[in-house]
C-alpha atoms as a PDB file:
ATOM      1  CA  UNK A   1       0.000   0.000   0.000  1.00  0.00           C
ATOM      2  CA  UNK A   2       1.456   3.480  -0.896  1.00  0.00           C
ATOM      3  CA  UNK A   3       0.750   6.125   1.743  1.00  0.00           C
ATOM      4  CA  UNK A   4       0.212   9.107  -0.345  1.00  0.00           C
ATOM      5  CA  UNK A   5      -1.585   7.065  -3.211  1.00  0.00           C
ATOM      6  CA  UNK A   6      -3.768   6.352  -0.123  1.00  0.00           C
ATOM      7  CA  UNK A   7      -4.362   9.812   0.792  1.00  0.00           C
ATOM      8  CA  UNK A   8      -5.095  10.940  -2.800  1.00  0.00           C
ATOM      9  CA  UNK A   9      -7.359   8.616  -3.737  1.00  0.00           C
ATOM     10  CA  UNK A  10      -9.178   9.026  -0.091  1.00  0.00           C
ATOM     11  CA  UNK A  11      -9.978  12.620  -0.993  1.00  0.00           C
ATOM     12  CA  UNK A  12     -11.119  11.541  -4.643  1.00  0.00           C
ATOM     13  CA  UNK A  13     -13.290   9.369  -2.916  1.00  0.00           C
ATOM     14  CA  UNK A  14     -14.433  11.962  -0.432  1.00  0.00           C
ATOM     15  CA  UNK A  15     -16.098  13.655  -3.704  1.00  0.00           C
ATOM     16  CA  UNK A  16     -18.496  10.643  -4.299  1.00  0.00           C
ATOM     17  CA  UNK A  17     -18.465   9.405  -0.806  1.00  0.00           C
ATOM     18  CA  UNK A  18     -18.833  12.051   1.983  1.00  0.00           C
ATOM     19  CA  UNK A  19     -17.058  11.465   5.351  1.00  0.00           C
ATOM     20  CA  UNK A  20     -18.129  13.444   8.999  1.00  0.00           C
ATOM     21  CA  UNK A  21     -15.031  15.057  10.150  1.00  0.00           C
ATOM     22  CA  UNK A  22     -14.707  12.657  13.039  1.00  0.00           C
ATOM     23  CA  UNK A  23     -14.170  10.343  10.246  1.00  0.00           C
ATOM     24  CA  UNK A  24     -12.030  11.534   8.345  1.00  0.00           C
ATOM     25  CA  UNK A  25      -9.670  11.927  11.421  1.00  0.00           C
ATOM     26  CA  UNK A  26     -10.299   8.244  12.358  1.00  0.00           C
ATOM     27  CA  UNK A  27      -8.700   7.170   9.219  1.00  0.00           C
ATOM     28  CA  UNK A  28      -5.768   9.412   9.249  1.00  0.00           C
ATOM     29  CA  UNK A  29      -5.062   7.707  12.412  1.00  0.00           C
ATOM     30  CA  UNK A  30      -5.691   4.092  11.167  1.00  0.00           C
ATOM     31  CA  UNK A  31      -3.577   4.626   8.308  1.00  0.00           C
ATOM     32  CA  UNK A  32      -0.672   6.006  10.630  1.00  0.00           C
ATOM     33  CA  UNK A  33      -1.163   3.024  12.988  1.00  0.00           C
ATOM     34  CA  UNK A  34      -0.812   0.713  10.152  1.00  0.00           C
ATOM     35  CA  UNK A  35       2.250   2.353   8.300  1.00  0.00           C
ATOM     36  CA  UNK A  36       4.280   2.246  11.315  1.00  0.00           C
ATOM     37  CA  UNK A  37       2.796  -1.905  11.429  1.00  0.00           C
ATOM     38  CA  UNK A  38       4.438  -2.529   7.844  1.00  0.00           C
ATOM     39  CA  UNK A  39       0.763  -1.972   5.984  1.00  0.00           C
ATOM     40  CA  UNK A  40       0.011  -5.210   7.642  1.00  0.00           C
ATOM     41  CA  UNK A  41      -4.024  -6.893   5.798  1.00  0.00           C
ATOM     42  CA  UNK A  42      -5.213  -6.715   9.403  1.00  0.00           C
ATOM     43  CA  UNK A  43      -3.648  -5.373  12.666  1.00  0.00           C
ATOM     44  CA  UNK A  44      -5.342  -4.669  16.264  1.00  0.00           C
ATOM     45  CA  UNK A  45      -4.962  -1.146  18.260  1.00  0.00           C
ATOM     46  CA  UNK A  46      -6.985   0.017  20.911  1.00  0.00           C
ATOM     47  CA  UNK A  47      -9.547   2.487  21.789  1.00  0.00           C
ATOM     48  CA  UNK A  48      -7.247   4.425  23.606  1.00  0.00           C
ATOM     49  CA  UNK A  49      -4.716   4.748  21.333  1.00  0.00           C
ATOM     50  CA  UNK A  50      -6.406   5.552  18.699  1.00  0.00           C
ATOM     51  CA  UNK A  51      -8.138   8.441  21.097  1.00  0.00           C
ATOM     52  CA  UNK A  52      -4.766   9.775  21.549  1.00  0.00           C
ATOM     53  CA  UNK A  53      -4.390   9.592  17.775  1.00  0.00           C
ATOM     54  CA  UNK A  54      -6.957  10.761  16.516  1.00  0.00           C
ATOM     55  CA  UNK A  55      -8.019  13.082  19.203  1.00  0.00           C
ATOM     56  CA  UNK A  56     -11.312  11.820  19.560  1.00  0.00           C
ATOM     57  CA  UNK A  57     -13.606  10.385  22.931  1.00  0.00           C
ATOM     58  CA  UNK A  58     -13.836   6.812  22.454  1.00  0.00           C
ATOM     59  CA  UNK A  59     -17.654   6.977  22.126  1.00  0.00           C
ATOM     60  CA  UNK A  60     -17.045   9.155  18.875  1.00  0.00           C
ATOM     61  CA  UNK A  61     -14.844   6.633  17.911  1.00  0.00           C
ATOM     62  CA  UNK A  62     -16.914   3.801  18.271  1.00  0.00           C
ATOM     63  CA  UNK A  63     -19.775   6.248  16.080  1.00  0.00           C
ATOM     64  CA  UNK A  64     -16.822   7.459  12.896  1.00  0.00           C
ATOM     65  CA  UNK A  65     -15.562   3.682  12.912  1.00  0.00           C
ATOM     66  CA  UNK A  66     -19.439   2.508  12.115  1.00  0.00           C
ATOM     67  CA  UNK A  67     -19.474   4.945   9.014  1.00  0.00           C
ATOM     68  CA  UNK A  68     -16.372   4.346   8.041  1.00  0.00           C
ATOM     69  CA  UNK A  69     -16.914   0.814   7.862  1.00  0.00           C
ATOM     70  CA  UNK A  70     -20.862   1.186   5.818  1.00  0.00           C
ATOM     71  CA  UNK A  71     -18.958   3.560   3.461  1.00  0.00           C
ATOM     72  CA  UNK A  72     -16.479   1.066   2.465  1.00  0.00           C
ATOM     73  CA  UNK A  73     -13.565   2.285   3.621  1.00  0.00           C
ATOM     74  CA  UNK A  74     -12.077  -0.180   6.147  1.00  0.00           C
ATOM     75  CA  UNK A  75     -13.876  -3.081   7.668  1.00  0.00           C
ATOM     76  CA  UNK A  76     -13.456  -3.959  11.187  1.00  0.00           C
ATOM     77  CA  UNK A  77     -14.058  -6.765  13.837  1.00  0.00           C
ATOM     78  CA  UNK A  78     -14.749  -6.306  17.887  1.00  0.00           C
ATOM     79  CA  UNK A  79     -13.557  -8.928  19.915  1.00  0.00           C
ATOM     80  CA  UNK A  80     -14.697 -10.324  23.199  1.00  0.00           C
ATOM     81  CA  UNK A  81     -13.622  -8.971  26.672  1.00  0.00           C
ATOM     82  CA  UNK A  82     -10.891  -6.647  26.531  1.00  0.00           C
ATOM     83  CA  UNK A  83      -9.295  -7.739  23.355  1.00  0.00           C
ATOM     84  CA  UNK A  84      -8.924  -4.695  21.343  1.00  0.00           C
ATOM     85  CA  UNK A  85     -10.924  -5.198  17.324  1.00  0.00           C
ATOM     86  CA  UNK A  86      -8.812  -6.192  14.171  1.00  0.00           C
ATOM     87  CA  UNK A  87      -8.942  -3.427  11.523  1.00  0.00           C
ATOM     88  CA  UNK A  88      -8.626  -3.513   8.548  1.00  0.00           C
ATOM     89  CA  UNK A  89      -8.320  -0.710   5.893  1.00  0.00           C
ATOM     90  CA  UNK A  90      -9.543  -1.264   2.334  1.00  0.00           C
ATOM     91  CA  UNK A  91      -7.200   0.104  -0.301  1.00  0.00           C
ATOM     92  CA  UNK A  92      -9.096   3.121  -1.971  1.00  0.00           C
ATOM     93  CA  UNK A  93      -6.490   3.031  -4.726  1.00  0.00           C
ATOM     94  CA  UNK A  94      -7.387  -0.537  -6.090  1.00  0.00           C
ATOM     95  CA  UNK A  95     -10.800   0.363  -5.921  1.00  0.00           C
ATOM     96  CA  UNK A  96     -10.646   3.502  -8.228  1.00  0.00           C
ATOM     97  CA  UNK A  97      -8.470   1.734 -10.503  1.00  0.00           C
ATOM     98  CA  UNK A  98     -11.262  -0.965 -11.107  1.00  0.00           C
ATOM     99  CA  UNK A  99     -13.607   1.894 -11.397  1.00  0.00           C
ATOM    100  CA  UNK A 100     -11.489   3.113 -14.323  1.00  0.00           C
ATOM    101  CA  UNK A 101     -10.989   0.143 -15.743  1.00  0.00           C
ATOM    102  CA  UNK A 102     -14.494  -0.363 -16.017  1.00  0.00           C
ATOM    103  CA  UNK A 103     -15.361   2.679 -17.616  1.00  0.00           C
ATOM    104  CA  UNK A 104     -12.331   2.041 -20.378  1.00  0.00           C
ATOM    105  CA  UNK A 105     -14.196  -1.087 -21.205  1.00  0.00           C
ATOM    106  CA  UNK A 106     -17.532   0.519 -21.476  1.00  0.00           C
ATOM    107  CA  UNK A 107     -16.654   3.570 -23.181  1.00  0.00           C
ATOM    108  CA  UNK A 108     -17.292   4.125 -26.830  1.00  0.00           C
ATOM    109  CA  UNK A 109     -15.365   7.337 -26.975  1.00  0.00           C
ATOM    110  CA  UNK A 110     -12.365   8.429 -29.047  1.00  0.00           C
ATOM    111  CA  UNK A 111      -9.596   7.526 -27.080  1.00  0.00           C
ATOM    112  CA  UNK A 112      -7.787  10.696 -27.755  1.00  0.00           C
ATOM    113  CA  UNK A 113     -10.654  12.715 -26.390  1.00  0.00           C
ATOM    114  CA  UNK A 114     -10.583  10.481 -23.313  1.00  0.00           C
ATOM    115  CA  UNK A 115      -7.150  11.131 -22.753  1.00  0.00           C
ATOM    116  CA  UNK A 116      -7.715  14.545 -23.009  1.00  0.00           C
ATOM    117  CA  UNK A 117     -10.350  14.129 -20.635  1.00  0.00           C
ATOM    118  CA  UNK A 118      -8.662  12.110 -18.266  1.00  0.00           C
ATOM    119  CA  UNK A 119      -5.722  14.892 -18.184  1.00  0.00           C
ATOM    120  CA  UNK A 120      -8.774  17.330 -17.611  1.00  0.00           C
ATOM    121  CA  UNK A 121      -9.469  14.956 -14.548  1.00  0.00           C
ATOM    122  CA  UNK A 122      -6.187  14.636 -13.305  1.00  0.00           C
ATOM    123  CA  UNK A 123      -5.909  18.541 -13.074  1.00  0.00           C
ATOM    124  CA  UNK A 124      -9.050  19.129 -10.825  1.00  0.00           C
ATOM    125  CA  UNK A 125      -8.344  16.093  -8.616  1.00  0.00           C
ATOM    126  CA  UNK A 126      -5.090  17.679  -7.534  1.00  0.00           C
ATOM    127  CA  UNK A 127      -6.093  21.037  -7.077  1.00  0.00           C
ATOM    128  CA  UNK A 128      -9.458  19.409  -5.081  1.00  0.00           C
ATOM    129  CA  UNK A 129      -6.288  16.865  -3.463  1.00  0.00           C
ATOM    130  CA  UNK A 130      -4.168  20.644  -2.019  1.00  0.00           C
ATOM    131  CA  UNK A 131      -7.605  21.957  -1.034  1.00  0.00           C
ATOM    132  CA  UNK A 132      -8.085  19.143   1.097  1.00  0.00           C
ATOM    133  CA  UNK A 133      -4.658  18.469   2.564  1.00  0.00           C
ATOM    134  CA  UNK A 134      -5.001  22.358   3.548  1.00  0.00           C
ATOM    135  CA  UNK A 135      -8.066  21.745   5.704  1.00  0.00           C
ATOM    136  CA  UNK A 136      -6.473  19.233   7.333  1.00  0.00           C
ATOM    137  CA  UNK A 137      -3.579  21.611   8.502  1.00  0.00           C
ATOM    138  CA  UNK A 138      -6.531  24.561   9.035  1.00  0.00           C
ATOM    139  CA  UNK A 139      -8.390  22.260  11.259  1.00  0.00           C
ATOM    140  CA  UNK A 140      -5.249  20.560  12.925  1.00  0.00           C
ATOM    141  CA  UNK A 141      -4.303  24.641  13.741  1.00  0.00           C
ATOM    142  CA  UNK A 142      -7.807  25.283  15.081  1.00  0.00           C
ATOM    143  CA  UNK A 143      -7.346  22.192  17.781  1.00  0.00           C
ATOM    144  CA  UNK A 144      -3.853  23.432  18.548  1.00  0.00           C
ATOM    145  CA  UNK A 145      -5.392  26.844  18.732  1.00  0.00           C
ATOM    146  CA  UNK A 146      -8.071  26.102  21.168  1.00  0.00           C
ATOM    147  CA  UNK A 147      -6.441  23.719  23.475  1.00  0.00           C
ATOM    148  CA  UNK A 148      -3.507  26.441  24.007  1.00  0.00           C
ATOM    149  CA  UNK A 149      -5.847  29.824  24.486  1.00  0.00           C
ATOM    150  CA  UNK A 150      -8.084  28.093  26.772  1.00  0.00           C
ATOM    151  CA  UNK A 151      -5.552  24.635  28.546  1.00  0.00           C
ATOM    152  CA  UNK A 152      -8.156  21.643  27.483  1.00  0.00           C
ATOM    153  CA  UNK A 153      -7.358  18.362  26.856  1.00  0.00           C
ATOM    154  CA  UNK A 154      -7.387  16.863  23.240  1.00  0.00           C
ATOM    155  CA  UNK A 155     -10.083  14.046  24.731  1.00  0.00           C
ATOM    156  CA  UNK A 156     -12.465  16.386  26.776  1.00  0.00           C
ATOM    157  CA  UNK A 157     -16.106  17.717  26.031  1.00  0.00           C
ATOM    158  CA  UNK A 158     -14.971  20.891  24.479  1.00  0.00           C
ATOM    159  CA  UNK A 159     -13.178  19.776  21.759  1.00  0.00           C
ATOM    160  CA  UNK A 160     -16.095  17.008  20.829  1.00  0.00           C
ATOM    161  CA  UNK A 161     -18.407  20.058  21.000  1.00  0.00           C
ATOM    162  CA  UNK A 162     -16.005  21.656  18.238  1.00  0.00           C
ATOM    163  CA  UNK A 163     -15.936  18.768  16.043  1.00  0.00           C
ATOM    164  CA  UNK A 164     -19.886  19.093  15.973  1.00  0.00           C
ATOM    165  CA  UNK A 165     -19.185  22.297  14.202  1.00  0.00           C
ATOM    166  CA  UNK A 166     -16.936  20.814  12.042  1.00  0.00           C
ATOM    167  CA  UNK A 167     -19.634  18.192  11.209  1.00  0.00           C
ATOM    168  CA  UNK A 168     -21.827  20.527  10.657  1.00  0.00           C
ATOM    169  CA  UNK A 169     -19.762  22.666   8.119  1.00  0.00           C
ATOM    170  CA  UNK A 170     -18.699  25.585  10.178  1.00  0.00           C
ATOM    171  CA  UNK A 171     -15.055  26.510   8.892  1.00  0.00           C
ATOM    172  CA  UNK A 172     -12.150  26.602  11.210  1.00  0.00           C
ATOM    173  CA  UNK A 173     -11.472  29.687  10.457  1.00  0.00           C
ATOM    174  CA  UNK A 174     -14.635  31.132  11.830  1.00  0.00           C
ATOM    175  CA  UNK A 175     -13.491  29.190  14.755  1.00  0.00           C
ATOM    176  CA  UNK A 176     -10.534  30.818  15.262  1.00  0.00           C
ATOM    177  CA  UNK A 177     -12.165  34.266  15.037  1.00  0.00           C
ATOM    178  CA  UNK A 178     -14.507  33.283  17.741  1.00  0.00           C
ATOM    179  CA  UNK A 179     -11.073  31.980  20.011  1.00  0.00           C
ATOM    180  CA  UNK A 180      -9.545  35.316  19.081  1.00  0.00           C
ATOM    181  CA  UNK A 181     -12.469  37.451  19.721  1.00  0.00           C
ATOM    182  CA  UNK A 182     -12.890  35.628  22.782  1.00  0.00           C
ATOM    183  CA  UNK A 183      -9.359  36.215  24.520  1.00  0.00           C
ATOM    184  CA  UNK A 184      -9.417  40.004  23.592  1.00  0.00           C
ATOM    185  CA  UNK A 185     -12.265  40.404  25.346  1.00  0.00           C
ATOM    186  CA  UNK A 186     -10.990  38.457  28.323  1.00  0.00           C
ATOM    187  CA  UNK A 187     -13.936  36.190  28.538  1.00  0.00           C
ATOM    188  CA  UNK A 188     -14.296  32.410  29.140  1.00  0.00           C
ATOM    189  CA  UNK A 189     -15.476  29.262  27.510  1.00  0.00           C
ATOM    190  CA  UNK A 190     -19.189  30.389  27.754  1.00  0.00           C
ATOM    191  CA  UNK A 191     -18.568  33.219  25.516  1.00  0.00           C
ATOM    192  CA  UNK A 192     -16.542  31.300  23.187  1.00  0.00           C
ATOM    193  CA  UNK A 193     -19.640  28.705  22.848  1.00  0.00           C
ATOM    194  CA  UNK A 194     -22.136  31.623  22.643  1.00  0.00           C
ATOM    195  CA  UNK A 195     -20.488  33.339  19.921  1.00  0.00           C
ATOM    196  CA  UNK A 196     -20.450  29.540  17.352  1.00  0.00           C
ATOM    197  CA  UNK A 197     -23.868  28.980  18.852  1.00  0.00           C
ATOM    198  CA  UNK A 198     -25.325  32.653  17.397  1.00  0.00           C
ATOM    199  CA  UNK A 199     -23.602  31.942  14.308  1.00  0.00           C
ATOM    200  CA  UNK A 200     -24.929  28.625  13.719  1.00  0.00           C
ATOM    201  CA  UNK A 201     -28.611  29.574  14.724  1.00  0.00           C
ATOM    202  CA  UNK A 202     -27.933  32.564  12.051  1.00  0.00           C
ATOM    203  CA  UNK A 203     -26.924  29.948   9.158  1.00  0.00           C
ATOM    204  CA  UNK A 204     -23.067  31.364   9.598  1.00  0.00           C
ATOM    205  CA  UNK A 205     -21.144  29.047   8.992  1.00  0.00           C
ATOM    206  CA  UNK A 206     -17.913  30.542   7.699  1.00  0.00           C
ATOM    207  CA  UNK A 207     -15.432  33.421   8.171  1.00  0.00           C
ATOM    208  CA  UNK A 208     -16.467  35.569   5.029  1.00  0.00           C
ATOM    209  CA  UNK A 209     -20.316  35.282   6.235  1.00  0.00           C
ATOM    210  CA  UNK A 210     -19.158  36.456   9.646  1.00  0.00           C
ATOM    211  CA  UNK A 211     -17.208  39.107   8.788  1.00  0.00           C
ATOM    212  CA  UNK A 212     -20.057  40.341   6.353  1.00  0.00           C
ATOM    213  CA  UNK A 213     -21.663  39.866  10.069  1.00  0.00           C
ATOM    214  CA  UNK A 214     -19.835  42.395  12.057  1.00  0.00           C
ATOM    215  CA  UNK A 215     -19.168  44.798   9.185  1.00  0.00           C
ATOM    216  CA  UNK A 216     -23.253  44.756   8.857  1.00  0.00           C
ATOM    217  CA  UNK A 217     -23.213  45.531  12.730  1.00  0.00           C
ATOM    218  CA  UNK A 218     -20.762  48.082  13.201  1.00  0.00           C
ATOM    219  CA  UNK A 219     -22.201  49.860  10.247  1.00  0.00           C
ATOM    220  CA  UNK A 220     -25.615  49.982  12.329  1.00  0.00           C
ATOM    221  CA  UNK A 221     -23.933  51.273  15.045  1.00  0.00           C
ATOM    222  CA  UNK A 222     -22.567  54.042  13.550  1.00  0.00           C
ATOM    223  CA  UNK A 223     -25.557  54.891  12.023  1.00  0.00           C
ATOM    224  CA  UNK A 224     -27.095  54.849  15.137  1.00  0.00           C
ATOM    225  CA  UNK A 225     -24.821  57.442  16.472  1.00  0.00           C
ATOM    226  CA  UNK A 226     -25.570  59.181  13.466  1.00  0.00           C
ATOM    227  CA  UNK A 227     -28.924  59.486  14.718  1.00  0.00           C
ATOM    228  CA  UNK A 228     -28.764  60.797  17.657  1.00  0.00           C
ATOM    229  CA  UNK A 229     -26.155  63.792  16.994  1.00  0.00           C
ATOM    230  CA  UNK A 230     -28.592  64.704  14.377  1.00  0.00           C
ATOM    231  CA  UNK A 231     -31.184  64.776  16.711  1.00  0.00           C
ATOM    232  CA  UNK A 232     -29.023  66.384  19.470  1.00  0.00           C
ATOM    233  CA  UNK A 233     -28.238  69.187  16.902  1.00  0.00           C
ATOM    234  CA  UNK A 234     -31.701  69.968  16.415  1.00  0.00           C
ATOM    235  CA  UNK A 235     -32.714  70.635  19.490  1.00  0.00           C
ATOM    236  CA  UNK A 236     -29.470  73.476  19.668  1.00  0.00           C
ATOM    237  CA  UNK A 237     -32.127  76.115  18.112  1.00  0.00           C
ATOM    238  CA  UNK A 238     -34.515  75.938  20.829  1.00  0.00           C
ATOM    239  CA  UNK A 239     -34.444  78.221  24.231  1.00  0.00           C
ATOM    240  CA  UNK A 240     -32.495  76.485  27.482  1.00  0.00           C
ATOM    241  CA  UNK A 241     -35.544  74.920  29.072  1.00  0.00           C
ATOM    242  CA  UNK A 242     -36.472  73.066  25.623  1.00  0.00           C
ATOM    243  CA  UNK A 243     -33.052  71.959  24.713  1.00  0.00           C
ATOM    244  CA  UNK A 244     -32.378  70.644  28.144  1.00  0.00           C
ATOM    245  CA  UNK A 245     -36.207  68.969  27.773  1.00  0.00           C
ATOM    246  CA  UNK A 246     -35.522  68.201  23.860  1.00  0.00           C
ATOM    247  CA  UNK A 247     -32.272  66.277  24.920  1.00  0.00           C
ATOM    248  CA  UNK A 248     -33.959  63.773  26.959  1.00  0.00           C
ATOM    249  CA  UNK A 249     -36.202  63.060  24.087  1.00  0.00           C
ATOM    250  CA  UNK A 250     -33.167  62.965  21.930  1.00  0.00           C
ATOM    251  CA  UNK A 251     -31.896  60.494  24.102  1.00  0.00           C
ATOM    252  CA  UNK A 252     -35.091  58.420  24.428  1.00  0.00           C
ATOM    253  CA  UNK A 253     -35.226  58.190  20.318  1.00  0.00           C
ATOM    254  CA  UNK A 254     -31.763  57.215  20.180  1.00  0.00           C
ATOM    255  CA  UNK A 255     -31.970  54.508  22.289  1.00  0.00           C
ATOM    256  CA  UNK A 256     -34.910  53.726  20.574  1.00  0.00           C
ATOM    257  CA  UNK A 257     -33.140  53.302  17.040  1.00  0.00           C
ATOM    258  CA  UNK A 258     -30.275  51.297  18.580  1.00  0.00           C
ATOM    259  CA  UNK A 259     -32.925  49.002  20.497  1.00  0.00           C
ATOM    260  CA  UNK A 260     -34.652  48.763  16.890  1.00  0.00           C
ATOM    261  CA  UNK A 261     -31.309  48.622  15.134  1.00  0.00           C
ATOM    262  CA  UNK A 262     -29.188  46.099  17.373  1.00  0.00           C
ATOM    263  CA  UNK A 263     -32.529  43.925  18.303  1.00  0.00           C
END
């Protein structure tokens, strides 16, 4: 088994074949466990280890080792007592090769437009292949990130609450903004989980939508302000007694507009 023959034709697969992230790091650290075992057909490893691994609660394991194994892409078998399962990971490369060589043998087509097809191909699945390796590292970052800014361990609550995020689509980088917003603000956990939880109740799920977020609210704020000077200044033409009276109600709209604005 080639390692990074492995890897590419993984994320090929991904295309046609959609993996959780809790997955997806489940067989990164199956395939590490069995490179260091001499790409044995079968080998054993336990929970534990591969919680260390892959950085995942063993109940998530147990959950990402079920899909992996209905998707096809290993096949496992638990044991009695405290014997830890055999694994074993089916080679994603041998099965896209028979998937080509079927479609040679049932294609009609000139063969020099299939080549030129196939080069087509080739050209998207690496660029799709770089885009996937990179959210690896982004996501790998995130969980280096967040255990350093707020001192958790790789195998507590918090960072399965994160990977439901990922799971759900949120980007890591959106993530990271909420860390970062977080620690400048001097605030704890809750605010970190209150800031993904908005977002996701809002349909934000990455950076550029929030961004577009806080842009959108500091733009009402100002306007806001704008308000209320304008107001403030209106009331300058009137005698003492009415200005002094006029600025309460200038006060009382402007609240009003940043109640209506910020609600």
């Amino acid at each position: 088994m080639n390692y990074i023959k492995e890897i590419n034709a993984f994320y090929d697969q991904l295309e046609l074949n959609d993996l959780s992230a809790s997955a997806i790091a489940l067989w990164h650290a199956l395939m590490h466990i069995n490179n260091k075992a001499g790409w044995a057909e079968t080998f054993t490893v336990a929970a534990s280890v591969l919680s260390v691994k892959s950085k995942l609660s063993e109940r998530t394991i147990s959950k990402a080792r079920n899909e992996l194994k209905q998707k096809g892409y290993i096949d496992f078998q638990s044991r009695k007592g405290n014997k830890a399962p055999i694994y074993k990971i089916n080679s994603l490369t041998a099965i896209i090769s028979d998937n080509h060589a079927d479609k040679r043998s049932n294609s009609c087509t000139d063969n020099h437009a299939d080549k030129r097809s196939t080069l087509l191909n080739l050209n998207e699945n690496e660029t799709e292949n770089s885009s996937n390796s990179s959210k690896d590292e982004r996501v790998g970052g995130m969980f280096k990130n967040l255990k350093s800014q707020f001192s958790i361990d790789y195998n507590s609550t918090p960072i399965e609450k994160v990977n439901s995020y990922l799971d759900d689509k949120m980007e890591p980088e959106l993530i990271n903004r909420a860390i970062k917003i977080t620690k400048e603000k001097n605030k704890d956990l809750r605010y970190f989980w209150g800031i993904l939880s908005n977002s996701y109740d809002k349909g934000i799920l990455t950076l550029e939508a929030f961004i577009a977020a806080e842009k959108e609210y500091e733009i009402k704020k100002k306007n806001s302000n704008v308000v209320y000077v304008s107001d403030h200044n209106k009331q300058k033409d009137g005698d003492s007694n009415d200005r002094r009276n006029s600025g309460d109600s200038a006060s009382g709209v402007s609240d009003s507009v940043i109640s209506k604005l910020m609600g």
